[in-house]
Protein backbone atom coordinates (compact mmCIF):
# COMPACT_ATOMS: atom_id res chain seq x y z
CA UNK A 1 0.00 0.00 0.00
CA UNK A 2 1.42 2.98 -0.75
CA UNK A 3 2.22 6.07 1.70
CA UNK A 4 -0.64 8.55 2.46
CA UNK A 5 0.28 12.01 2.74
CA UNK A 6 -2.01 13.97 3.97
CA UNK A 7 -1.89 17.92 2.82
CA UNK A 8 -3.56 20.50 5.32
CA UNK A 9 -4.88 23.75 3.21
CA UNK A 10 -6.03 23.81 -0.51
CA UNK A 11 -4.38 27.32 -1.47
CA UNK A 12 -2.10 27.37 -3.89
CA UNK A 13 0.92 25.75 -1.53
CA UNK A 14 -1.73 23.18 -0.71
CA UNK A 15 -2.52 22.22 -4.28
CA UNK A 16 1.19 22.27 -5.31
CA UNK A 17 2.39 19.94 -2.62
CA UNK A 18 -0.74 17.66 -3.47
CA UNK A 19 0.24 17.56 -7.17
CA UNK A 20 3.96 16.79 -6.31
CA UNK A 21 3.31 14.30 -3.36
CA UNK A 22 0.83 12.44 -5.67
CA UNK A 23 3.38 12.75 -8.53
CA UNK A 24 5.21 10.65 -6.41
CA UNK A 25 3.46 7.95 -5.41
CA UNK A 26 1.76 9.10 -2.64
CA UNK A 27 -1.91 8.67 -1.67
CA UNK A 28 -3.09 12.40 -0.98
CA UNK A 29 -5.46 13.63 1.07
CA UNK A 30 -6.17 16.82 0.90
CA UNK A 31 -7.69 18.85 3.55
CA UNK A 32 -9.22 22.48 3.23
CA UNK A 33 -11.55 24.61 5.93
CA UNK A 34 -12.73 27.18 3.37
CA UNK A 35 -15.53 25.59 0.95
CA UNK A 36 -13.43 26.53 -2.38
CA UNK A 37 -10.02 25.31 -2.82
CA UNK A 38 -7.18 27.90 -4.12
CA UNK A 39 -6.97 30.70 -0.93
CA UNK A 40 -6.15 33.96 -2.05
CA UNK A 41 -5.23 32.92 -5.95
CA UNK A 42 -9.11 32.37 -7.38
CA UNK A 43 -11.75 33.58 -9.32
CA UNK A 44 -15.53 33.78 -9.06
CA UNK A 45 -18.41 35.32 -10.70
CA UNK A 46 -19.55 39.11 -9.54
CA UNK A 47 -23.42 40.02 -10.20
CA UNK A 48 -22.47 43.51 -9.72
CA UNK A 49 -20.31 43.36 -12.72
CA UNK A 50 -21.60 40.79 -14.46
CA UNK A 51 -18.03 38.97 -14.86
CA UNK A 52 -15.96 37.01 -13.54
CA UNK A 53 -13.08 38.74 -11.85
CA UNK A 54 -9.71 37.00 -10.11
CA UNK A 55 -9.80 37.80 -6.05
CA UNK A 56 -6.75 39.75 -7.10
CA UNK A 57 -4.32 40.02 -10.10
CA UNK A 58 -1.14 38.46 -10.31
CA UNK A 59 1.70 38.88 -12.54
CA UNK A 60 3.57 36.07 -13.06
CA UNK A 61 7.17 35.97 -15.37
CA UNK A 62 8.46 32.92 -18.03
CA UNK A 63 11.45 32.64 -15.40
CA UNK A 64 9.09 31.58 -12.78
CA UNK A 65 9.98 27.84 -13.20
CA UNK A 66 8.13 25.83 -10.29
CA UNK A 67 5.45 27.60 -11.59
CA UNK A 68 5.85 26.45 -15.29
CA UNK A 69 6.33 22.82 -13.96
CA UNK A 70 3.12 22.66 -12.10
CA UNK A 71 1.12 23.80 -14.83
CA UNK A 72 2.65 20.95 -16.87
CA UNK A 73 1.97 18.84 -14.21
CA UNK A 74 -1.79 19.88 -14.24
CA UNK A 75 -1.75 19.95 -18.04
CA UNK A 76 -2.61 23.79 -17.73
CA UNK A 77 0.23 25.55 -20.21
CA UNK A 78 -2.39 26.56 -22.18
CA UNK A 79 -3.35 29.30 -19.30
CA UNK A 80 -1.38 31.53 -19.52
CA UNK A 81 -0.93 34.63 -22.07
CA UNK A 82 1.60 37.23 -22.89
CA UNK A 83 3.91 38.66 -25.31
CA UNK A 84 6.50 36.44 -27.40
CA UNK A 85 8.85 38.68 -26.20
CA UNK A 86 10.04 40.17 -23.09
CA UNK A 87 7.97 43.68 -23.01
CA UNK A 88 6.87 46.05 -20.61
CA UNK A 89 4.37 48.84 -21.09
CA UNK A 90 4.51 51.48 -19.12
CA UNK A 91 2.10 54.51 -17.94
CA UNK A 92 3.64 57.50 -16.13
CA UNK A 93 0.31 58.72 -14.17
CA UNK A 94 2.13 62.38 -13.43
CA UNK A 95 3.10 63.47 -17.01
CA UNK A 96 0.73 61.47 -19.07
CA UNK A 97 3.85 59.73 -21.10
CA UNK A 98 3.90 56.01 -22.20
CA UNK A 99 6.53 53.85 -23.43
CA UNK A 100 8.02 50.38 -23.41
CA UNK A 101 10.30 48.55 -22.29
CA UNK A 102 11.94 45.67 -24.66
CA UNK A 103 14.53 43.45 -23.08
CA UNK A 104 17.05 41.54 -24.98
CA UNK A 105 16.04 37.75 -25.11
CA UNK A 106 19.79 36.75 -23.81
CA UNK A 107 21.55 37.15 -20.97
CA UNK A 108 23.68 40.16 -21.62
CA UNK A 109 21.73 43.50 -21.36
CA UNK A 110 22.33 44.89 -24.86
CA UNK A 111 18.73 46.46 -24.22
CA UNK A 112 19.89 49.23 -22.21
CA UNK A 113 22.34 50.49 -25.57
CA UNK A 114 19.23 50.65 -27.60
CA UNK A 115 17.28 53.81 -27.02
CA UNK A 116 14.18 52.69 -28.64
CA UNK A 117 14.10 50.01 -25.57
CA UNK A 118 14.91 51.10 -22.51
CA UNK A 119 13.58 53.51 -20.15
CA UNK A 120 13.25 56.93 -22.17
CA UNK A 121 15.94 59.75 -21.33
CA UNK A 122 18.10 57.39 -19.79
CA UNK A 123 21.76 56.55 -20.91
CA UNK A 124 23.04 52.88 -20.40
CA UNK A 125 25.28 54.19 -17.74
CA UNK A 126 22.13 54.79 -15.89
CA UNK A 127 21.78 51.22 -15.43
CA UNK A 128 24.81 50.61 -12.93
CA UNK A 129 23.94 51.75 -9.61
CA UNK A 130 21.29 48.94 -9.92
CA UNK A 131 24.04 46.32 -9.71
CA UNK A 132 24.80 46.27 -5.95
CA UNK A 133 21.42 45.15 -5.59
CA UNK A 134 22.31 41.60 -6.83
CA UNK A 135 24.67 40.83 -3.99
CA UNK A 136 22.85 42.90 -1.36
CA UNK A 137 23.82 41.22 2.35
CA UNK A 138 20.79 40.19 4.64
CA UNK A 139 19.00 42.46 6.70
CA UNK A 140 19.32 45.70 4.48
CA UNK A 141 16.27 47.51 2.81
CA UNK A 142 16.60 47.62 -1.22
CA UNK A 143 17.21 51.62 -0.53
CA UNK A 144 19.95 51.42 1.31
CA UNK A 145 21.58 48.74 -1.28
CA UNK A 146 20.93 51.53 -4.10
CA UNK A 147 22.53 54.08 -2.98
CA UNK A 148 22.23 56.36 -6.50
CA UNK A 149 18.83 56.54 -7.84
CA UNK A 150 18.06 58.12 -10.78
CA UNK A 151 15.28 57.79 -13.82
CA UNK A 152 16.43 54.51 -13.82
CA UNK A 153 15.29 54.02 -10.36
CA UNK A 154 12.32 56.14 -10.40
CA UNK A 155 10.61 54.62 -13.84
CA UNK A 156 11.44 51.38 -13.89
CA UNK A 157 13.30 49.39 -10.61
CA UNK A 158 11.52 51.24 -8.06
CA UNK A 159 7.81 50.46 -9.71
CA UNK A 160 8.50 47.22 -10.79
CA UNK A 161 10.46 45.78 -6.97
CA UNK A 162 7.47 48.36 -5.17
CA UNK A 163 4.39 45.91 -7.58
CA UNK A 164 6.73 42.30 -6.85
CA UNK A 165 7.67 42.37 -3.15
CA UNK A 166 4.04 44.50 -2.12
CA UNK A 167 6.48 46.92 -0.14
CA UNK A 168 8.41 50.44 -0.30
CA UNK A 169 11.06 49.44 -1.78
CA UNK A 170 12.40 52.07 1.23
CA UNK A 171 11.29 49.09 3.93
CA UNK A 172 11.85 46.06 1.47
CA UNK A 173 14.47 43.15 2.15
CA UNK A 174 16.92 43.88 -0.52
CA UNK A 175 17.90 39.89 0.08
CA UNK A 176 13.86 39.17 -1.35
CA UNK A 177 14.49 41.81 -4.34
CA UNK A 178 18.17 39.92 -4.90
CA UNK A 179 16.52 36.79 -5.32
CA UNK A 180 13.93 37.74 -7.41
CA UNK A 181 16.33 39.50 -9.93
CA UNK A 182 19.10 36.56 -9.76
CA UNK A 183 16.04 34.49 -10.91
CA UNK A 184 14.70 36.32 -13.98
CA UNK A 185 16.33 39.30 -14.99
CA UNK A 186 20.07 37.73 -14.55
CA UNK A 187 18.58 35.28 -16.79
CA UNK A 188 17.99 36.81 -19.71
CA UNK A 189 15.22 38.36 -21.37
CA UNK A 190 12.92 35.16 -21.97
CA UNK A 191 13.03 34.94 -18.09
CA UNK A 192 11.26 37.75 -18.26
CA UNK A 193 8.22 37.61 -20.11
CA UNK A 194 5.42 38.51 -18.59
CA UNK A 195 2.30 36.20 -18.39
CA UNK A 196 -0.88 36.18 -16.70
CA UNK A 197 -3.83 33.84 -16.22
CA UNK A 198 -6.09 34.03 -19.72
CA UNK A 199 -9.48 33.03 -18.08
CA UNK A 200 -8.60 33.69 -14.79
CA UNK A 201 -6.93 31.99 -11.58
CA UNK A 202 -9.35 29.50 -10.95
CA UNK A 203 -9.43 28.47 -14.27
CA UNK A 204 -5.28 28.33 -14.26
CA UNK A 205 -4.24 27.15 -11.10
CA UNK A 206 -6.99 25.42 -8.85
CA UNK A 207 -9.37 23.70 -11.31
CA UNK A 208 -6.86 21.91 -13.15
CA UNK A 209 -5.01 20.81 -9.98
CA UNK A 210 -8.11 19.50 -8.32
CA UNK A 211 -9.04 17.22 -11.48
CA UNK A 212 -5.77 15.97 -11.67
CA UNK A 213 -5.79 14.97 -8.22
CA UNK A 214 -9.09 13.59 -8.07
CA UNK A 215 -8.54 11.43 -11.28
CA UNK A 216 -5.16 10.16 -9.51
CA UNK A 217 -7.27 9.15 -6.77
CA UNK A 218 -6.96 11.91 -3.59
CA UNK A 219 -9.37 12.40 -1.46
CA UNK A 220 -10.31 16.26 -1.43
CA UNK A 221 -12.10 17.34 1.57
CA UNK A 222 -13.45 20.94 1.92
CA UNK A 223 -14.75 22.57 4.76
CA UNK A 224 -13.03 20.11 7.03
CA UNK A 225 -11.52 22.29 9.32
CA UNK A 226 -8.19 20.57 11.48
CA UNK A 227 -8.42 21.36 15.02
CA UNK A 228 -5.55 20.42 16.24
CA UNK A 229 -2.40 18.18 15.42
CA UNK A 230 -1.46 14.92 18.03
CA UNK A 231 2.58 13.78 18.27
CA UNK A 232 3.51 10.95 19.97
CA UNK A 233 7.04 9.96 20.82
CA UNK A 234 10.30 10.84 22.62
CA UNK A 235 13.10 13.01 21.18
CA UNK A 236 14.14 11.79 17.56
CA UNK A 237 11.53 9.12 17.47
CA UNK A 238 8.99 11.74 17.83
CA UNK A 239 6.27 12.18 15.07
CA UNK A 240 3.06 13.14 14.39
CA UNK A 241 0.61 10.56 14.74
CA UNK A 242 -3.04 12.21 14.96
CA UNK A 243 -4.97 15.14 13.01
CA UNK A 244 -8.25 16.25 14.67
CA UNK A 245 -10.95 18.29 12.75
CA UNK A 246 -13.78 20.29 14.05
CA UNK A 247 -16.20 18.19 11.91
CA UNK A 248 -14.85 14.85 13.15
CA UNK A 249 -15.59 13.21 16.40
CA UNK A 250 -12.55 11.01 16.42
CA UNK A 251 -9.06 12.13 15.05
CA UNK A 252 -7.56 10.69 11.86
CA UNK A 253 -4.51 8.41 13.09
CA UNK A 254 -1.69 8.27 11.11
CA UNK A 255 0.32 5.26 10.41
CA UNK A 256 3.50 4.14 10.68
CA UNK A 257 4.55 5.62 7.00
CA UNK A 258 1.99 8.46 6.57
CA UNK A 259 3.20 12.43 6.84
CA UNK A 260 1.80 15.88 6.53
CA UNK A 261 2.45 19.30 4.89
CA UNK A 262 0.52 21.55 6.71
CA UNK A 263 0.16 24.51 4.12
CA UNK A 264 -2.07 27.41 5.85
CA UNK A 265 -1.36 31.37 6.61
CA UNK A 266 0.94 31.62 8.85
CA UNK A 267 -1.51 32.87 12.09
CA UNK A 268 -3.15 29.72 11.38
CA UNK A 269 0.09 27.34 11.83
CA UNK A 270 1.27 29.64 14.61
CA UNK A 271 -2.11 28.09 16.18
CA UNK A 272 -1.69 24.47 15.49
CA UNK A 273 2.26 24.21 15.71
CA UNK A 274 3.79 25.47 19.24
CA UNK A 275 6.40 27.72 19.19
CA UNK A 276 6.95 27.92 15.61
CA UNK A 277 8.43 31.00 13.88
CA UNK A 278 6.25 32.90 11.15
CA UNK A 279 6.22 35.73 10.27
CA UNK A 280 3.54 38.33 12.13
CA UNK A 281 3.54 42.14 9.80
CA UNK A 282 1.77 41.93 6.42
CA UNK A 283 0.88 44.28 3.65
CA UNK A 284 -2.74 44.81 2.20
CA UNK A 285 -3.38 44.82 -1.76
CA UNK A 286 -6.18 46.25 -2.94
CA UNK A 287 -8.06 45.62 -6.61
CA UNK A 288 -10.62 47.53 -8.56
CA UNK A 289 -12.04 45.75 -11.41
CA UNK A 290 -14.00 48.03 -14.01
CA UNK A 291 -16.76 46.38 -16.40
CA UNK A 292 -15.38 47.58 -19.13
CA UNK A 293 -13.72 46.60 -22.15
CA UNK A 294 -10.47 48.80 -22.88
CA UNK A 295 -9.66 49.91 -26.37
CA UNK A 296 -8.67 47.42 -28.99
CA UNK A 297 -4.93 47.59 -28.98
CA UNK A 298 -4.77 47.89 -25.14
CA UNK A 299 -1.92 45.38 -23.74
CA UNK A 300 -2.93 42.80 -21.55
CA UNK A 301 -0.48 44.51 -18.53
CA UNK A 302 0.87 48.05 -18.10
CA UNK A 303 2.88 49.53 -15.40
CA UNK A 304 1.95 52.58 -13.64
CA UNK A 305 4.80 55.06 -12.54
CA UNK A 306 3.95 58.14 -10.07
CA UNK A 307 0.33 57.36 -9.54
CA UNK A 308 -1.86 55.43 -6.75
CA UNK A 309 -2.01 52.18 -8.87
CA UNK A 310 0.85 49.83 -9.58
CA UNK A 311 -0.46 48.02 -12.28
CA UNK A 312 -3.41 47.75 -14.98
CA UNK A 313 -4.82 43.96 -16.25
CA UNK A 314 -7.08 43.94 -19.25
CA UNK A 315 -9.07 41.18 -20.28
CA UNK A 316 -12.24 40.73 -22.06
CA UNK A 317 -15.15 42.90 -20.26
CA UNK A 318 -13.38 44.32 -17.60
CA UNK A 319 -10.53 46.39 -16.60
CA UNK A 320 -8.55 45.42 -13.28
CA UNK A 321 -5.99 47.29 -11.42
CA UNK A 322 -3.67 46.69 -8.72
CA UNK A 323 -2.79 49.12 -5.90
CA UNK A 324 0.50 47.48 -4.25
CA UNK A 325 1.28 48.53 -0.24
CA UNK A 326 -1.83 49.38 0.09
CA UNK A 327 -2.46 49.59 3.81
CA UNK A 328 -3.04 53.01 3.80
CA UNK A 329 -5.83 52.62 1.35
CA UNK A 330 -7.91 50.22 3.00
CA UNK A 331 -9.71 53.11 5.27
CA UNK A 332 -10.87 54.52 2.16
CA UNK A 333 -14.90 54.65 1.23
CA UNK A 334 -14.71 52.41 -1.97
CA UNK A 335 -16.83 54.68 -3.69
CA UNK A 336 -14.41 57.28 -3.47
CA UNK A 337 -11.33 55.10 -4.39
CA UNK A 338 -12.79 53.38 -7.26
CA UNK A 339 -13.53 56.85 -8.66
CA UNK A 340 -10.13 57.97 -7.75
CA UNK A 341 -8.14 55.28 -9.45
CA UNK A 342 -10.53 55.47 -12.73
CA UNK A 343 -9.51 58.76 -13.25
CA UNK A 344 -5.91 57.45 -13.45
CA UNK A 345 -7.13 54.56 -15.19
CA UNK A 346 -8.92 56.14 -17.70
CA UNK A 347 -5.86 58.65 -18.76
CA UNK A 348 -3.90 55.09 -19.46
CA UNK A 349 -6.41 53.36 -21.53
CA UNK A 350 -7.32 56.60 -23.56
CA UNK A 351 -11.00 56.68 -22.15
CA UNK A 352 -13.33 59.23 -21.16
CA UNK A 353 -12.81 59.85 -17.28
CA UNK A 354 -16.73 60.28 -16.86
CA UNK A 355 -18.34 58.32 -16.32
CA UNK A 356 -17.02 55.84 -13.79
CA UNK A 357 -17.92 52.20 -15.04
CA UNK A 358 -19.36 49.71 -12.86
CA UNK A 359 -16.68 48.64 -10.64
CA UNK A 360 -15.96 46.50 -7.77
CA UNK A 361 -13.11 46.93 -4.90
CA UNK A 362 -11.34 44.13 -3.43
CA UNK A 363 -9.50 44.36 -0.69
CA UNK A 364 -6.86 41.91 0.42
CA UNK A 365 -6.06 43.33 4.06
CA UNK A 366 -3.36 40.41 4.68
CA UNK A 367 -2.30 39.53 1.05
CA UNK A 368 1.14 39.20 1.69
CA UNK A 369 3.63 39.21 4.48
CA UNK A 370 5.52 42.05 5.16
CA UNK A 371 8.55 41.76 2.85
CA UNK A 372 10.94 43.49 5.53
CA UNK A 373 14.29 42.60 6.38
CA UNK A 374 12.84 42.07 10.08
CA UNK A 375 10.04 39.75 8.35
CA UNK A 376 12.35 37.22 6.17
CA UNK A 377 14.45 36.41 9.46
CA UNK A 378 10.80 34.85 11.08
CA UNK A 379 10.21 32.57 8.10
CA UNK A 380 10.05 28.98 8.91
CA UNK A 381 11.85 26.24 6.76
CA UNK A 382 10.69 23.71 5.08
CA UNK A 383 11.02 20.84 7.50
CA UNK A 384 10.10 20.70 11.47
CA UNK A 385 11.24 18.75 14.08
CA UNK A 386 9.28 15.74 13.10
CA UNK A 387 10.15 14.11 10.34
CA UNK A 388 6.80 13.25 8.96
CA UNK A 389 5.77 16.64 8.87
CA UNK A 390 6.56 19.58 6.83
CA UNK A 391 5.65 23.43 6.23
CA UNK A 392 4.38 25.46 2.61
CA UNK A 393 3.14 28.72 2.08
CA UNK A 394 4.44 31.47 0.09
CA UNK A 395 5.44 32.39 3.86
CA UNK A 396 8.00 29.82 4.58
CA UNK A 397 11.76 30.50 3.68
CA UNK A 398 11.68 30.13 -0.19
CA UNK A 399 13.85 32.84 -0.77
CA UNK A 400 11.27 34.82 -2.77
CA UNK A 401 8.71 36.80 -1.55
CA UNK A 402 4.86 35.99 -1.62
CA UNK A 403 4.40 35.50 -4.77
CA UNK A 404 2.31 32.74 -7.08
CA UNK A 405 6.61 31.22 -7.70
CA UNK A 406 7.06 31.29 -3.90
CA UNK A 407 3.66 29.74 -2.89
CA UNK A 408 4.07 26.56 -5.49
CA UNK A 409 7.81 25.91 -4.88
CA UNK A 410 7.39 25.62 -1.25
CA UNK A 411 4.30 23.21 -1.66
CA UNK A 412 6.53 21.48 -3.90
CA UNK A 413 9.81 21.28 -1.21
CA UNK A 414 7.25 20.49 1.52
CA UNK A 415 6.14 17.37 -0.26
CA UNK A 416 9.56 16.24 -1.55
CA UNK A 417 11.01 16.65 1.53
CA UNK A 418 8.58 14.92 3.33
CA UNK A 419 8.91 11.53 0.80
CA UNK A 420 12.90 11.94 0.41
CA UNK A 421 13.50 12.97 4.21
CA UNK A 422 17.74 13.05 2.79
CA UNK A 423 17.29 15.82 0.59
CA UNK A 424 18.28 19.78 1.57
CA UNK A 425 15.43 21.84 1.93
């Protein structure tokens, strides 16, 4: 019989370490409190707009490669959209001026010598006071790692760190930005492309991944809620051994062979999992989707520079835009900051400002952890003192910030770690 491993939490961490554990072998059973799997990366239909928007919108990058291999896994490549090549559009809210930005598919930079491509009014000297940021030493903010910053730094690093980490780049961990940049733009240019979901989340990430595990055979159990978590045992013979749920009477023993990746928000495993470190700050991101279909021609993504929104997703029927860091924002009346940002909004897309379309605020108050230097030294690893038991969640020390990349290569450690207990995690 083979091993059962059962996966607490169907988010996105959840789903990944399902899909890997069952790639594996394992027999999966996959717990999940909420009655929809896929946590804070989903979709669902509003009435008040009449489509069917994403919870909030999420950029991912052709670099991002845990990502790429779940989709395979899930038989989802299809998903995803963006352009063949690595190109970013960008809005500057304050003067009104657009441009973009066209990498170089290899790994040397000759981008920044081509003034058709990079930033406009910059000079490819520009370009070099970004560099200390790929070796920047733990515990420093990204600021105080780029010391010079220039147009450079103002149009394109700053805006595009400020949208990845969800943080001022003046608080961020420079060792999260470092990591992110080692992973795509060090890369090359075909790192870089930009994708997002065609149809949505849902229709990317969690619906695939819950028909792949259900024809393999998992169990999927939503709304099943674990209570608490029973280890038997003395010192390196100690295990888990019991998962109790609030729907159960009895608890769900585990055998001999059987393990766990407990993949919830981190307040949640600080409740199930004495003394374990997590991190405790996190940073809001708010989204206002507009019923409305933007001009023919629009790109799927643009950038915003010197404005109140970060970022602006098109798709068909509606217009969806991301304000990054957005704690301060969450005190505002959404009436007033839906018609705020479509003012913005509407200068980008080349539409009239009045009147504001149908639109819809979402407001993620936790979407992230804070991505502080302060933050990344609470992040738990992988595996715990019991060997049949591991962490996920874009939380965990991945190396990367929250992000969809994070989330699915720690569900994907979790479960390899927990069914090759040898390997480094």
């Amino acid at each position: 019989m083979s091993r059962r491993v059962f996966v607490v939490g169907a988010g996105l961490s959840g789903l990944a370490a399902a899909v890997q554990a069952q790639r594996r072998g394992a027999r999966v059973v996959l717990h999940e409190a909420a009655p929809f799997a896929g946590g804070r990366c989903r979709s669902s239909f509003d009435p008040k707009l009449g489509v069917t928007v994403d919870n909030g919108n999420h950029l991912l990058l052709s670099g991002n490669h845990s990502t790429m291999s779940y989709l395979r896994a899930i038989g989802a490549t299809d998903t995803l959209i963006g352009p063949t090549q690595p190109e970013f559009p960008f809005f500057d809210a304050a003067t009104g001026d657009a441009w973009t930005v066209r990498m170089s598919p290899g790994r040397l930079p000759r981008w920044i010598f081509d003034a058709d491509a990079r930033v406009p009014g910059t000079q490819p000297a520009d370009y070099l006071p970004v560099l200390p940021l790929f070796f920047a030493k733990p515990g420093r903010t990204v600021t105080e790692s780029v010391r010079r910053r220039n147009r450079v730094w103002h149009l394109l690093v700053r805006p595009l760190l400020r949208a990845m980490l969800n943080a001022d780049p003046a608080d961020a961990s420079a060792e999260l930005a470092a990591g992110l940049m080692r992973e795509t733009l060090a890369q090359g240019g075909q790192a870089c492309r930009p994708l997002i979901a065609r149809s949505g989340l849902s229709h990317a990430f969690v619906e695939p991944a819950l028909r792949h595990l259900q024809y393999g055979g998992a169990e999927i159990r939503l709304g099943s809620r674990v209570a608490s978590i029973g280890v038997s045992g003395t010192d390196s013979k100690e295990r888990v051994s019991s998962l109790a749920f609030e729907d159960a009477a009895e608890p769900v023993m585990l055998g001999a062979d059987d393990g766990v990746v407990l993949a919830v928000p981190p307040d949640a495993a600080r409740r199930l999992v004495p003394d374990l470190s997590a991190p405790d700050a996190s940073n809001a991101i708010v989204t206002v989707h507009f019923a409305v279909d933007a001009p023919l021609g629009f790109q799927p993504l643009t950038c915003v520079v010197n404005g109140m929104s970060d970022r602006i997703f098109a798709a068909d029927g509606r217009v969806s835009v991301t304000l990054s860091d957005a704690n301060a924002r969450l005190a505002t009346p959404h009436e007033e900051l839906a018609a705020a940002v479509w003012q913005e909004t509407a200068r980008a897309v080349r539409m009239p400002a009045a009147p504001t379309p149908p639109w819809q605020v979402v407001a993620e108050p936790r979407a992230t952890f804070a991505a502080v230097p302060a933050q990344e030294g609470l992040r738990a690893a992988t595996r715990t003192r019991w060997r049949n038991f591991t962490l996920a969640g874009d939380w965990t020390a991945t190396g990367l910030p929250a992000t969809i990349e994070g989330a699915i290569r720690s569900g994907q450690k979790a479960a390899d770690a927990l069914l090759n207990p040898s390997m480094e995690c």
